[in-house]
N, C-alpha and C. Protein backbone atom coordinates (compact mmCIF):
# COMPACT_ATOMS: atom_id res chain seq x y z
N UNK A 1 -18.50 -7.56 -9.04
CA UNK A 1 -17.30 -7.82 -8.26
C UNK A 1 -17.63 -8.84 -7.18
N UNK A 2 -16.70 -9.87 -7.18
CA UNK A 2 -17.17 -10.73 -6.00
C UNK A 2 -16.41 -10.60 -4.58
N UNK A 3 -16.91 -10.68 -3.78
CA UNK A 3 -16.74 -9.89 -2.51
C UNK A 3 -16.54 -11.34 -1.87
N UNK A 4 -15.87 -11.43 -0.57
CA UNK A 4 -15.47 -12.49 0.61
C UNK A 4 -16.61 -11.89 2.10
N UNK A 5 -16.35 -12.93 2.55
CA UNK A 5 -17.80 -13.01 4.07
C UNK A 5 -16.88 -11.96 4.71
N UNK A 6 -15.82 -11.11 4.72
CA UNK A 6 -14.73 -10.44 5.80
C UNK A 6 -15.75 -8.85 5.46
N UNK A 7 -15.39 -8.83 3.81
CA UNK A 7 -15.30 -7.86 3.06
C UNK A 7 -17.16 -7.16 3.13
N UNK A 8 -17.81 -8.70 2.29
CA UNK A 8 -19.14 -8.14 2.59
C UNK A 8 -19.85 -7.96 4.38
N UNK A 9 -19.32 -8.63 5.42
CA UNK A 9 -19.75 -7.80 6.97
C UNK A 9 -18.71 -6.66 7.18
N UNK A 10 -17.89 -6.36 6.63
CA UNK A 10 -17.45 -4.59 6.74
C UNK A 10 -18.45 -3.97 6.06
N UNK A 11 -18.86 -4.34 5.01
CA UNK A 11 -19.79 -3.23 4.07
C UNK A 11 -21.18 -3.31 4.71
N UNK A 12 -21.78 -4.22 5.51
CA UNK A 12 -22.58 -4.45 6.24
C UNK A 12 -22.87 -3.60 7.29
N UNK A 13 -21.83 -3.81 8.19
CA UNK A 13 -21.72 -2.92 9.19
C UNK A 13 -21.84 -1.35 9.20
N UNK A 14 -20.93 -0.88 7.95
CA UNK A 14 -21.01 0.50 7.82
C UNK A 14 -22.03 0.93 7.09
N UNK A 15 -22.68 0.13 6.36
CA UNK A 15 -24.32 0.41 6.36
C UNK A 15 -25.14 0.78 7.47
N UNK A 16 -24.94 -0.05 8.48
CA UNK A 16 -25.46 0.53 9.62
C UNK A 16 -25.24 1.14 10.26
N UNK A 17 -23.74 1.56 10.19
CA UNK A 17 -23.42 2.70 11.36
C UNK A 17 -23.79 3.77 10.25
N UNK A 18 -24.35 3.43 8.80
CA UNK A 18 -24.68 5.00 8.79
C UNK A 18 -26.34 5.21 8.55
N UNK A 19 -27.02 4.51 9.44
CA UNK A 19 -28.27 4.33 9.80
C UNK A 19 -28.22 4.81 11.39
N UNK A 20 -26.83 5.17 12.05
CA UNK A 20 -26.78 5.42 13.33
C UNK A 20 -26.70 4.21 14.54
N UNK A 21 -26.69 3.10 13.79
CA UNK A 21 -26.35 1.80 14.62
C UNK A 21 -25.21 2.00 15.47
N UNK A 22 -25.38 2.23 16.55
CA UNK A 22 -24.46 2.22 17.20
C UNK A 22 -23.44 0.88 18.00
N UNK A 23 -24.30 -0.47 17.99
CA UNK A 23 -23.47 -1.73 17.86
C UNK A 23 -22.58 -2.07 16.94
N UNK A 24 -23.43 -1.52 15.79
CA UNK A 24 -22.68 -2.18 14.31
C UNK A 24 -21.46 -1.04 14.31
N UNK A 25 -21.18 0.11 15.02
CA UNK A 25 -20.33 0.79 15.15
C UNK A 25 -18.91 -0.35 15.76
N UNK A 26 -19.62 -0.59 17.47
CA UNK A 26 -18.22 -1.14 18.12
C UNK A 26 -18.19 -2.19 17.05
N UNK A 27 -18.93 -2.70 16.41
CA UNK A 27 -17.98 -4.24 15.79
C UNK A 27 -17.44 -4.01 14.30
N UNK A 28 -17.71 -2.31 13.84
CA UNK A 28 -16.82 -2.14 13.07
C UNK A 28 -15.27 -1.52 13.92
N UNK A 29 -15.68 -1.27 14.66
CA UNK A 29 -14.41 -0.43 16.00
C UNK A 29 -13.55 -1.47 15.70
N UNK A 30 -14.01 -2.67 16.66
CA UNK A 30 -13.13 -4.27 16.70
C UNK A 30 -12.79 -4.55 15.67
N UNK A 31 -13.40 -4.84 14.60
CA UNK A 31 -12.94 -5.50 13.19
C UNK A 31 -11.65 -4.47 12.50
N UNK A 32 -11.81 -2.85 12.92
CA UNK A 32 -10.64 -2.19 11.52
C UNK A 32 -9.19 -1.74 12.32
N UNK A 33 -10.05 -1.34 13.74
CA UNK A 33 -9.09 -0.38 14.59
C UNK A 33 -7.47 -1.06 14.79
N UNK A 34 -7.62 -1.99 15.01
CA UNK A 34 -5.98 -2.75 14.84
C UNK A 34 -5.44 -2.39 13.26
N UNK A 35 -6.01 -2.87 12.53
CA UNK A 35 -5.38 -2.64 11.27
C UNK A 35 -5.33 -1.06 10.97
N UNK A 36 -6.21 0.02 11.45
CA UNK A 36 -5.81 1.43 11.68
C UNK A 36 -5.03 1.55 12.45
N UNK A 37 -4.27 1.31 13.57
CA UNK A 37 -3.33 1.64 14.62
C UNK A 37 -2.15 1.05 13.96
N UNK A 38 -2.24 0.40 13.78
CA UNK A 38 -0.77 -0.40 12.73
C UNK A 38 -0.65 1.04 11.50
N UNK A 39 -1.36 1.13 10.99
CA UNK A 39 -0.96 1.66 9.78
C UNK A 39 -0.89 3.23 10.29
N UNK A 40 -1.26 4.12 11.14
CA UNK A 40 -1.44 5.35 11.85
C UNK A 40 0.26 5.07 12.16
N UNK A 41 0.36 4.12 13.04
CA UNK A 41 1.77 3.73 13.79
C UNK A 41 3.31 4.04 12.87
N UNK A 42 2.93 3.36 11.60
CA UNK A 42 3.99 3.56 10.45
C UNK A 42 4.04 4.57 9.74
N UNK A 43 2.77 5.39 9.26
CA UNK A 43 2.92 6.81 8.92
C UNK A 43 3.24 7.52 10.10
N UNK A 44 2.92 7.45 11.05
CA UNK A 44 3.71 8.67 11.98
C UNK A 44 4.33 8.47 13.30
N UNK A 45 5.11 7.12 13.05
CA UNK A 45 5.99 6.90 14.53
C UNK A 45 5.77 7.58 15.89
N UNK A 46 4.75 7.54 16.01
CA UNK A 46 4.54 7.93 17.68
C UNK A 46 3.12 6.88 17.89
N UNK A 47 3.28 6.82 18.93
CA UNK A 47 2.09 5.65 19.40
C UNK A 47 0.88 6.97 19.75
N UNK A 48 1.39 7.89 20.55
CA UNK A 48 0.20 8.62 21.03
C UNK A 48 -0.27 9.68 19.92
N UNK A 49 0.27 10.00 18.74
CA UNK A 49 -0.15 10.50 18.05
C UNK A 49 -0.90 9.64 16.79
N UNK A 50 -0.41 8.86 16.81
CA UNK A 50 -1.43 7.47 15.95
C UNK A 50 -2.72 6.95 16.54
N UNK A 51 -2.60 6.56 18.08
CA UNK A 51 -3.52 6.76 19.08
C UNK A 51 -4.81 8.06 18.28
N UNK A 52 -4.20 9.27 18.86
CA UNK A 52 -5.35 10.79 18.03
C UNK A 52 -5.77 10.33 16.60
N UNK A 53 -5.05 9.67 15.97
CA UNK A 53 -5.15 9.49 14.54
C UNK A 53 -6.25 8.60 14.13
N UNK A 54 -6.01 7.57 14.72
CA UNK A 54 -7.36 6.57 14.62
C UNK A 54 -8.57 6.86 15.56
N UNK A 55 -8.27 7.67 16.33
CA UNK A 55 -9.87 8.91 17.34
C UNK A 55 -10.80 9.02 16.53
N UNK A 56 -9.61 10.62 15.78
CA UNK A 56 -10.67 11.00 14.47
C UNK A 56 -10.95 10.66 13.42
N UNK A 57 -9.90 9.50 12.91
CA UNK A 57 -10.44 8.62 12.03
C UNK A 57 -12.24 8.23 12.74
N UNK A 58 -12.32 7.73 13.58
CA UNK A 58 -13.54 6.70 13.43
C UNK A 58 -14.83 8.12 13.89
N UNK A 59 -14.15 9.06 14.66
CA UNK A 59 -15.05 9.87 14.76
C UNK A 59 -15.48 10.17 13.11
N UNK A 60 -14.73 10.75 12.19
CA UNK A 60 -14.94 10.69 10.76
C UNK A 60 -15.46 9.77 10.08
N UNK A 61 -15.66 8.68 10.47
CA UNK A 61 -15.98 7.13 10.46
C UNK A 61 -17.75 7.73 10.42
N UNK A 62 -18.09 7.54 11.66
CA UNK A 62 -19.42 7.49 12.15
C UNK A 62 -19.70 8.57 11.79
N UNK A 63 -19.25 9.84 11.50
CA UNK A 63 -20.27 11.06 10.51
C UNK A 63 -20.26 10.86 9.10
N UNK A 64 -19.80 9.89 8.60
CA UNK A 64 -19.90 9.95 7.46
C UNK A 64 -19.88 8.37 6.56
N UNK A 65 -20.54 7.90 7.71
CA UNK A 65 -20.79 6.18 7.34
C UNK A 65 -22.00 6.50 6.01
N UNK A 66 -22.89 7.21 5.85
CA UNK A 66 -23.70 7.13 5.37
C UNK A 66 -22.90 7.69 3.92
N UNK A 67 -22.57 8.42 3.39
CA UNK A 67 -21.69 8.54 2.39
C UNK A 67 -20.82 7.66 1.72
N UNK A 68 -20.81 6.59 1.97
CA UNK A 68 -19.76 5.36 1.68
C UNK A 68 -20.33 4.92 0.59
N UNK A 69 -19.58 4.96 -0.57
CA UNK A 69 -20.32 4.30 -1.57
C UNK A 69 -18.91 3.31 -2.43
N UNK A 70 -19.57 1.45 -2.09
CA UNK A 70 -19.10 0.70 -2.57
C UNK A 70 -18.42 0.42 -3.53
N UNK A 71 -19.11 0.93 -4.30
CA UNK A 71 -18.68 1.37 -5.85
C UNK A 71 -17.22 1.81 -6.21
N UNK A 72 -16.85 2.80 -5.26
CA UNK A 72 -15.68 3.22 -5.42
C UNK A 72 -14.57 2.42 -4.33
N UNK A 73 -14.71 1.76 -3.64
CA UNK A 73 -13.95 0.90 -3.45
C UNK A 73 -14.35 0.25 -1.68
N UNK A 74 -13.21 -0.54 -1.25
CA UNK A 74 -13.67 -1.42 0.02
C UNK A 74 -13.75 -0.70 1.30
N UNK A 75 -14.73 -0.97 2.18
CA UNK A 75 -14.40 -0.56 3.68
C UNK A 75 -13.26 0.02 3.85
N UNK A 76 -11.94 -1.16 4.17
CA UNK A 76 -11.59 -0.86 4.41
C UNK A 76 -10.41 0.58 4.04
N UNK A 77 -10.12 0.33 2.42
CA UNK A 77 -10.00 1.31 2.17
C UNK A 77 -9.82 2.52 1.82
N UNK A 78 -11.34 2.97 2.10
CA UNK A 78 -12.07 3.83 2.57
C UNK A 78 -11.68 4.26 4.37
N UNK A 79 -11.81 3.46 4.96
CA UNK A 79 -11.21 3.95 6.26
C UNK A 79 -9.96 4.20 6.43
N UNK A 80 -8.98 3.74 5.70
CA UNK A 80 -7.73 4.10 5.43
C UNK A 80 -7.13 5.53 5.21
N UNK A 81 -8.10 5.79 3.98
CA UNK A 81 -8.19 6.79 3.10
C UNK A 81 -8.46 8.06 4.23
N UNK A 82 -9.50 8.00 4.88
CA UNK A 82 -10.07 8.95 6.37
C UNK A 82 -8.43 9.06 7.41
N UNK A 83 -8.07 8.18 7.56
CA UNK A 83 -7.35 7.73 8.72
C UNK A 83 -5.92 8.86 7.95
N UNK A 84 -5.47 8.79 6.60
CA UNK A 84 -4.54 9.03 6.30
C UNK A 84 -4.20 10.34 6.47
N UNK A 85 -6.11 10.88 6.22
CA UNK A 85 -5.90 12.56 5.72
C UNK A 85 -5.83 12.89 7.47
N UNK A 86 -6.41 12.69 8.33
CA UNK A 86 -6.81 12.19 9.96
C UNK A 86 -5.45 12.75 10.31
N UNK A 87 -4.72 12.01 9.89
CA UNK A 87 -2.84 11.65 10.43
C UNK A 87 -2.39 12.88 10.12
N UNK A 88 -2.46 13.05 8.52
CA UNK A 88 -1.84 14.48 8.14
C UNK A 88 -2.17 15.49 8.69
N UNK A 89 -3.28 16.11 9.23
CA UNK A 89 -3.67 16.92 9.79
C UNK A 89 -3.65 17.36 11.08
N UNK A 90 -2.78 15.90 12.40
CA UNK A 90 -2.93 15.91 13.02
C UNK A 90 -1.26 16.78 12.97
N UNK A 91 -0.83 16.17 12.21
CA UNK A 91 1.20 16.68 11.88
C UNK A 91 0.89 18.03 11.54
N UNK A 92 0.05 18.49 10.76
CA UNK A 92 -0.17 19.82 10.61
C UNK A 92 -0.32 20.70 11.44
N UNK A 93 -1.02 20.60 12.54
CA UNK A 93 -1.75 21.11 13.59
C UNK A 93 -1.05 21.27 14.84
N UNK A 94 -0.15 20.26 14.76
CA UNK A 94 0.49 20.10 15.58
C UNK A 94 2.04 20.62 15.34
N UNK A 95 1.97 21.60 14.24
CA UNK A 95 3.54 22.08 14.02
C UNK A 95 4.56 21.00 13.69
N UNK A 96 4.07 19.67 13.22
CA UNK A 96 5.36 18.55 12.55
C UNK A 96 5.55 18.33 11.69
N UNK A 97 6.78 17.81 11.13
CA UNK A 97 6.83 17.45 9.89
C UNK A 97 7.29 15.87 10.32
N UNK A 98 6.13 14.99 9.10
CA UNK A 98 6.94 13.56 9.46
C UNK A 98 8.18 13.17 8.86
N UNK A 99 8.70 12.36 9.48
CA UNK A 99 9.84 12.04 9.37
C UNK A 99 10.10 11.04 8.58
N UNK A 100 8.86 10.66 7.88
CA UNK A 100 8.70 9.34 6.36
C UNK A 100 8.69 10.40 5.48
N UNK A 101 9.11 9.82 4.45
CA UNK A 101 9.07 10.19 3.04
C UNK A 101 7.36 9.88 2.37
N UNK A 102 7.00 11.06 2.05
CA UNK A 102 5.62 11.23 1.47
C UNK A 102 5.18 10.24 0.86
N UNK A 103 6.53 9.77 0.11
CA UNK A 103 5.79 8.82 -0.88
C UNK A 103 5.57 7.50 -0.40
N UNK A 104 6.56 6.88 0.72
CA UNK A 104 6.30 6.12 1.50
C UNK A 104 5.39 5.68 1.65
N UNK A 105 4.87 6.60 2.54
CA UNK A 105 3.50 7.15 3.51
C UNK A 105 2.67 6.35 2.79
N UNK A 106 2.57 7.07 1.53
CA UNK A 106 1.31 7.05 0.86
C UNK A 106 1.50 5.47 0.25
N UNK A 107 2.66 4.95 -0.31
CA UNK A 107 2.51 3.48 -0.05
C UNK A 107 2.07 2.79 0.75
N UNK A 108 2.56 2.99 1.52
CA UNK A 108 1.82 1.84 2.88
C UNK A 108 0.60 2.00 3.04
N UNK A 109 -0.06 3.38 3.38
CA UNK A 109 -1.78 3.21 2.97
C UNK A 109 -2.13 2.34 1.71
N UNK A 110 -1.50 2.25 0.59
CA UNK A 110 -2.47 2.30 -0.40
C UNK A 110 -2.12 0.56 -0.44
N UNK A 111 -0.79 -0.14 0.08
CA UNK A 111 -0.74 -1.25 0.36
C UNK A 111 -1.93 -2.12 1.52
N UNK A 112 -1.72 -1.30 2.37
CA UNK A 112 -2.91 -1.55 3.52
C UNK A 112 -4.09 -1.79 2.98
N UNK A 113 -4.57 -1.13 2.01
CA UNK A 113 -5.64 -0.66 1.89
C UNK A 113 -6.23 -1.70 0.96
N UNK A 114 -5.30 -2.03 -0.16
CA UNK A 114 -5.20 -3.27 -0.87
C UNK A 114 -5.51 -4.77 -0.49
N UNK A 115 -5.03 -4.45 0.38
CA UNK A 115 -4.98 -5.81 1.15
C UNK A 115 -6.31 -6.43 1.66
N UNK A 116 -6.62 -8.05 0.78
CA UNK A 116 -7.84 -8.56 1.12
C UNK A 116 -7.91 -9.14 1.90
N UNK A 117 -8.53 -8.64 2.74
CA UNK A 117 -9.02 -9.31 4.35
C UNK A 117 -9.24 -10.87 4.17
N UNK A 118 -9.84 -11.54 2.88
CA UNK A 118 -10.40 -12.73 2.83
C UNK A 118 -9.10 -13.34 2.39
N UNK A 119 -8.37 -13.48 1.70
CA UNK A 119 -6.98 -13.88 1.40
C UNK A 119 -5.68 -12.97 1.57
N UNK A 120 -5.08 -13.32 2.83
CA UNK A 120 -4.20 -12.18 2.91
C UNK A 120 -2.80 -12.80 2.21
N UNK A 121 -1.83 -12.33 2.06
CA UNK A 121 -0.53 -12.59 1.21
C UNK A 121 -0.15 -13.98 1.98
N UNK A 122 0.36 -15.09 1.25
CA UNK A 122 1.13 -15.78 1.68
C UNK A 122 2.76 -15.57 1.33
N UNK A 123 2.91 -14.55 0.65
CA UNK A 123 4.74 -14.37 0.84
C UNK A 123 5.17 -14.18 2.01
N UNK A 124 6.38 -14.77 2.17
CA UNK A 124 7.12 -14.69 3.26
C UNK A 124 8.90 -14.27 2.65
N UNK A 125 9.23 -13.16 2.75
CA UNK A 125 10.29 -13.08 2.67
C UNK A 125 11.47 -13.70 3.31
N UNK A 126 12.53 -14.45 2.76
CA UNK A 126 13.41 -15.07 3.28
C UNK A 126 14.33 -14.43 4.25
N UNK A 127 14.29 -13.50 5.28
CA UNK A 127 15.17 -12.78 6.09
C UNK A 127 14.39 -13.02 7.12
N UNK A 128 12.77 -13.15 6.74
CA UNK A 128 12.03 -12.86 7.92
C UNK A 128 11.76 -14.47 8.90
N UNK A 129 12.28 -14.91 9.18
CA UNK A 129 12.33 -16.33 9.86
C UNK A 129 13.44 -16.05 10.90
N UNK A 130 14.85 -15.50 10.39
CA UNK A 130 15.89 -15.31 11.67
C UNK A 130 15.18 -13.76 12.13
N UNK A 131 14.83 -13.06 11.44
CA UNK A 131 14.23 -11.73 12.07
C UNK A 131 13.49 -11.70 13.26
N UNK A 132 12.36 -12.72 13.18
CA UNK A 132 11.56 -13.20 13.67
C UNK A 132 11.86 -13.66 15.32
N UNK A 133 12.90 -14.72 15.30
CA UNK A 133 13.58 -15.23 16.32
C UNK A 133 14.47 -14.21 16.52
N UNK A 134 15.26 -13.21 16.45
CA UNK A 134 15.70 -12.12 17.11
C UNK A 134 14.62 -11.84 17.79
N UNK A 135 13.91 -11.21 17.39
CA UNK A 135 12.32 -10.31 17.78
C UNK A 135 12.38 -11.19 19.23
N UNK A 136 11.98 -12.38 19.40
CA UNK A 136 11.25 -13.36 19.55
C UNK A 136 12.27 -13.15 21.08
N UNK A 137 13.57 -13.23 21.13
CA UNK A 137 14.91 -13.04 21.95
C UNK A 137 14.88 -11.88 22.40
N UNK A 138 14.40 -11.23 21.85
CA UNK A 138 14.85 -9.67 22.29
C UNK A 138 13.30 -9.20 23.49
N UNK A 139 12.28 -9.88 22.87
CA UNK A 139 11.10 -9.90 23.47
C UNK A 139 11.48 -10.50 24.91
N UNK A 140 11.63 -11.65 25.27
CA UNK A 140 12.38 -12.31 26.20
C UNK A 140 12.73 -11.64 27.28
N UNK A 141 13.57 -10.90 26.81
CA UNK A 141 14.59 -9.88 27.90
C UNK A 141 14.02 -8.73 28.47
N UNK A 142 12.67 -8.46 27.98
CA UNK A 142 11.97 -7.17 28.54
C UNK A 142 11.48 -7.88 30.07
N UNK A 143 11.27 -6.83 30.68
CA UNK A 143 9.92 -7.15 32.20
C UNK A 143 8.95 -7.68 31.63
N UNK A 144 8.16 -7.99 32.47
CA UNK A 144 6.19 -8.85 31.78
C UNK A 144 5.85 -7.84 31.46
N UNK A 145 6.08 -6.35 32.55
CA UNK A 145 5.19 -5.29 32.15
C UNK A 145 5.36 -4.44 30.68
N UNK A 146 6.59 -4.87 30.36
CA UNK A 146 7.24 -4.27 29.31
C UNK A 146 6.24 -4.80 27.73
N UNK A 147 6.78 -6.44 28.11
CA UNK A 147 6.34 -7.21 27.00
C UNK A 147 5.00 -7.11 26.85
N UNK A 148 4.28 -7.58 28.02
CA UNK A 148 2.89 -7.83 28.02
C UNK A 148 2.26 -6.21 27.38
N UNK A 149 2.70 -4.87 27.54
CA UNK A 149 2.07 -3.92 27.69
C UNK A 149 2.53 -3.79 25.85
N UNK A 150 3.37 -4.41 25.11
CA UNK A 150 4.04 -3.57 23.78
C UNK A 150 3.19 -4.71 22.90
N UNK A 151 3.05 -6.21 23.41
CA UNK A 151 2.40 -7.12 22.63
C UNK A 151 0.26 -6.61 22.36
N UNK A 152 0.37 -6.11 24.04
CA UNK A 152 -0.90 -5.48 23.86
C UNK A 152 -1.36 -4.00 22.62
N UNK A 153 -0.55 -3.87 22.77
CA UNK A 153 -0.60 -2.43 21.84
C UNK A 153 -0.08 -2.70 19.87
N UNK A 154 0.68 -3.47 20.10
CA UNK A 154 1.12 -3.26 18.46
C UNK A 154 0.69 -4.57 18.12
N UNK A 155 0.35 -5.85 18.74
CA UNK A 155 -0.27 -7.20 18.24
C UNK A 155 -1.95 -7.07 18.33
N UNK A 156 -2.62 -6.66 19.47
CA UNK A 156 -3.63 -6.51 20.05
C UNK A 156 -4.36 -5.37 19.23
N UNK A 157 -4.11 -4.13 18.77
CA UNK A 157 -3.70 -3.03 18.28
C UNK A 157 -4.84 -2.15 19.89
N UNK A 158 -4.61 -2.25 21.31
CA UNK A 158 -5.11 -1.74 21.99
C UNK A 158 -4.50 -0.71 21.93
N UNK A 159 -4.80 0.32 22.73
CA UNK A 159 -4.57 1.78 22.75
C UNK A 159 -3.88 1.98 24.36
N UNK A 160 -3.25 2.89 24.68
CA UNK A 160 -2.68 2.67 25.80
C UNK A 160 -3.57 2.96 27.33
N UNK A 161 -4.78 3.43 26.93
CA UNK A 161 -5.68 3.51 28.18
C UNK A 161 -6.60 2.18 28.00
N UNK A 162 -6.36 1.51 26.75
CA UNK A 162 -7.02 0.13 27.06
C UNK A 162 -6.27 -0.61 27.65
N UNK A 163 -5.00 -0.62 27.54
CA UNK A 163 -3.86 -1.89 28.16
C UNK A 163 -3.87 -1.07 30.00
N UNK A 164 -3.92 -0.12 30.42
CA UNK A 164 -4.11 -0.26 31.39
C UNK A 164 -5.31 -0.37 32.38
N UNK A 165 -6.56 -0.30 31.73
CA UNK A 165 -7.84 -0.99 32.05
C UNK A 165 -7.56 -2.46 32.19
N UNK A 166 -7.10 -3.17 31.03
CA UNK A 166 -7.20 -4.50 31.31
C UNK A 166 -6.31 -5.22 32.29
N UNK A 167 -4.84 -4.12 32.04
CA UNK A 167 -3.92 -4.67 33.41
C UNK A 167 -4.04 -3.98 34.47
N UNK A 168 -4.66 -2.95 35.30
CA UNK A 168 -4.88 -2.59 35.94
C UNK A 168 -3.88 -1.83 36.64
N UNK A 169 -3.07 -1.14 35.55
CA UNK A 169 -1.97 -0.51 36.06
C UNK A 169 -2.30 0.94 35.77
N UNK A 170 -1.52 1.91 36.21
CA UNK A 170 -2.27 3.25 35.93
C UNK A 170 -1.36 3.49 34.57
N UNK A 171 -2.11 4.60 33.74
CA UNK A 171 -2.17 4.83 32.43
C UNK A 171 -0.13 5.07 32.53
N UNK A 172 0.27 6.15 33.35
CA UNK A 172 1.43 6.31 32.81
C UNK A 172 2.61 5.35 33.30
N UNK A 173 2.17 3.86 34.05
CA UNK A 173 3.32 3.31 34.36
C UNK A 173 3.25 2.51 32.94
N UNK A 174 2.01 2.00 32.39
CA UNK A 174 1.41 1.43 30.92
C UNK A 174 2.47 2.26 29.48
N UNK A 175 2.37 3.60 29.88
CA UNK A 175 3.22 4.41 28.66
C UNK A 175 5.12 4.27 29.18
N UNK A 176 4.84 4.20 30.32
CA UNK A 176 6.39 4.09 30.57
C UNK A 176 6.91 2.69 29.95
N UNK A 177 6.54 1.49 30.46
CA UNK A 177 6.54 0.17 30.06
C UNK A 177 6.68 0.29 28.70
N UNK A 178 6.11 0.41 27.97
CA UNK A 178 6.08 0.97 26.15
C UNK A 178 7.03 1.76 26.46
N UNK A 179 7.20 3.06 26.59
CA UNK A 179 8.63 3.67 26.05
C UNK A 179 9.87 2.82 26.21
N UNK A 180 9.98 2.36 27.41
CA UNK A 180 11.14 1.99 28.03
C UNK A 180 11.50 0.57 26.69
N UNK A 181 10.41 -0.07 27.28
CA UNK A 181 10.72 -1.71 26.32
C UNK A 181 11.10 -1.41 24.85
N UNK A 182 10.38 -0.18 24.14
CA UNK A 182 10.64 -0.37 22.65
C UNK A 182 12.47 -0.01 22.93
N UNK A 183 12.34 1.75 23.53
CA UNK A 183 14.16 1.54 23.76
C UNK A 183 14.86 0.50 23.96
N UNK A 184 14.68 -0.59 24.69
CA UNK A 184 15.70 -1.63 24.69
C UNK A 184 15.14 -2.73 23.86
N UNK A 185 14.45 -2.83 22.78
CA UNK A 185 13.87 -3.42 21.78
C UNK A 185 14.91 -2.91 20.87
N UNK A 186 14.81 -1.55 20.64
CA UNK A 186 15.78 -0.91 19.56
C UNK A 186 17.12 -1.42 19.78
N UNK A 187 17.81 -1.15 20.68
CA UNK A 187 19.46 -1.34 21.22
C UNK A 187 19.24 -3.02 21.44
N UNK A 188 18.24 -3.75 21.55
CA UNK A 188 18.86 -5.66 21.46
C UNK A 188 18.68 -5.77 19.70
N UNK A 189 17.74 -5.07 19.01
CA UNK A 189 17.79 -5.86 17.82
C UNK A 189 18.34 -4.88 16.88
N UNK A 190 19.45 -3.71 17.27
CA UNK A 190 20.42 -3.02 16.12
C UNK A 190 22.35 -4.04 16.65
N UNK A 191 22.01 -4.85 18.01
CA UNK A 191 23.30 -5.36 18.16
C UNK A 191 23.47 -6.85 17.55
């Protein structure tokens, strides 16, 4: 199987984090954790429970880097795959039922998961250009703290005690900013 420079330093890395490398850990952290917070985010619509989701994902990550065998398929996933059961369990535990359709769910992982880091899709669906510029308008109209704090989290894929480290705001004016902005995110781009 021929592998891309993205694909073979993921398989790299988690070689070493399951040698206990603990560098090759953060720069697998940096390299997946956005693309885990995105996909945590869409199976279970809550930021702070997707947040827990990708925790024990990577905690599950690093106990069991050494078990990874290529063979059966890519990094990433494989981290997917962790992250998914991660999610479910967290809805379990937590007395929820999600509010996606199972089968969904399990699409979008297995789309995610598909997806080659070294060539990613060039389709562009034709809706998504005026979509885009709504977004783009609707973004506009938030506070800085609003924008800056929702671009940090779902573009950035930071976590919400990272966006207020870096802006130096305390953690719950950071979660307010996010609640508030997506609400009037929702109500500018359903009018």
């Amino acid at each position: 199987m021929d592998h891309g420079p993205e694909t073979d330093r993921l398989h790299d890395l988690l070689t070493a984090v399951g040698t206990g490398d603990r560098r090759a850990f953060d720069a697998l952290y940096l390299r997946l954790s956005g693309r885990l917070h995105a996909v945590a985010l869409r199976m279970l619509r809550d930021a702070d429970l997707a947040e827990d989701a990708v925790h024990d994902a990577f905690v599950q990550i690093w106990r069991n880097a050494g078990r990874y065998d290529r063979a059966r398929g890519e990094v990433t996933a494989w981290a997917i795959g962790i992250l998914r059961y991660r999610a479910l369990d967290l809805l379990r535990r937590r007395g929820r039922e999600t509010t996606a359709d199972p089968v969904i769910v399990a699409d979008l992982a297995d789309q995610a998961a598909a997806a080659d880091p070294d060539n990613p899709p060039a389709f562009t669906p034709p809706e998504l250009p005026g979509r885009l510029n709504r977004l783009d308008t609707c973004m506009a109209a938030l506070s800085d703290g609003a924008r800056g704090s929702i671009r940090l989290a779902y573009v950035d894929g930071l976590s919400h005690g990272e966006i207020a480290g870096r802006t130096g705001q305390p953690l719950g004016t950071v979660k307010s900013w996010i609640r508030r902005g997506l609400a009037a995110l929702k109500e500018c781009l359903e009018q």
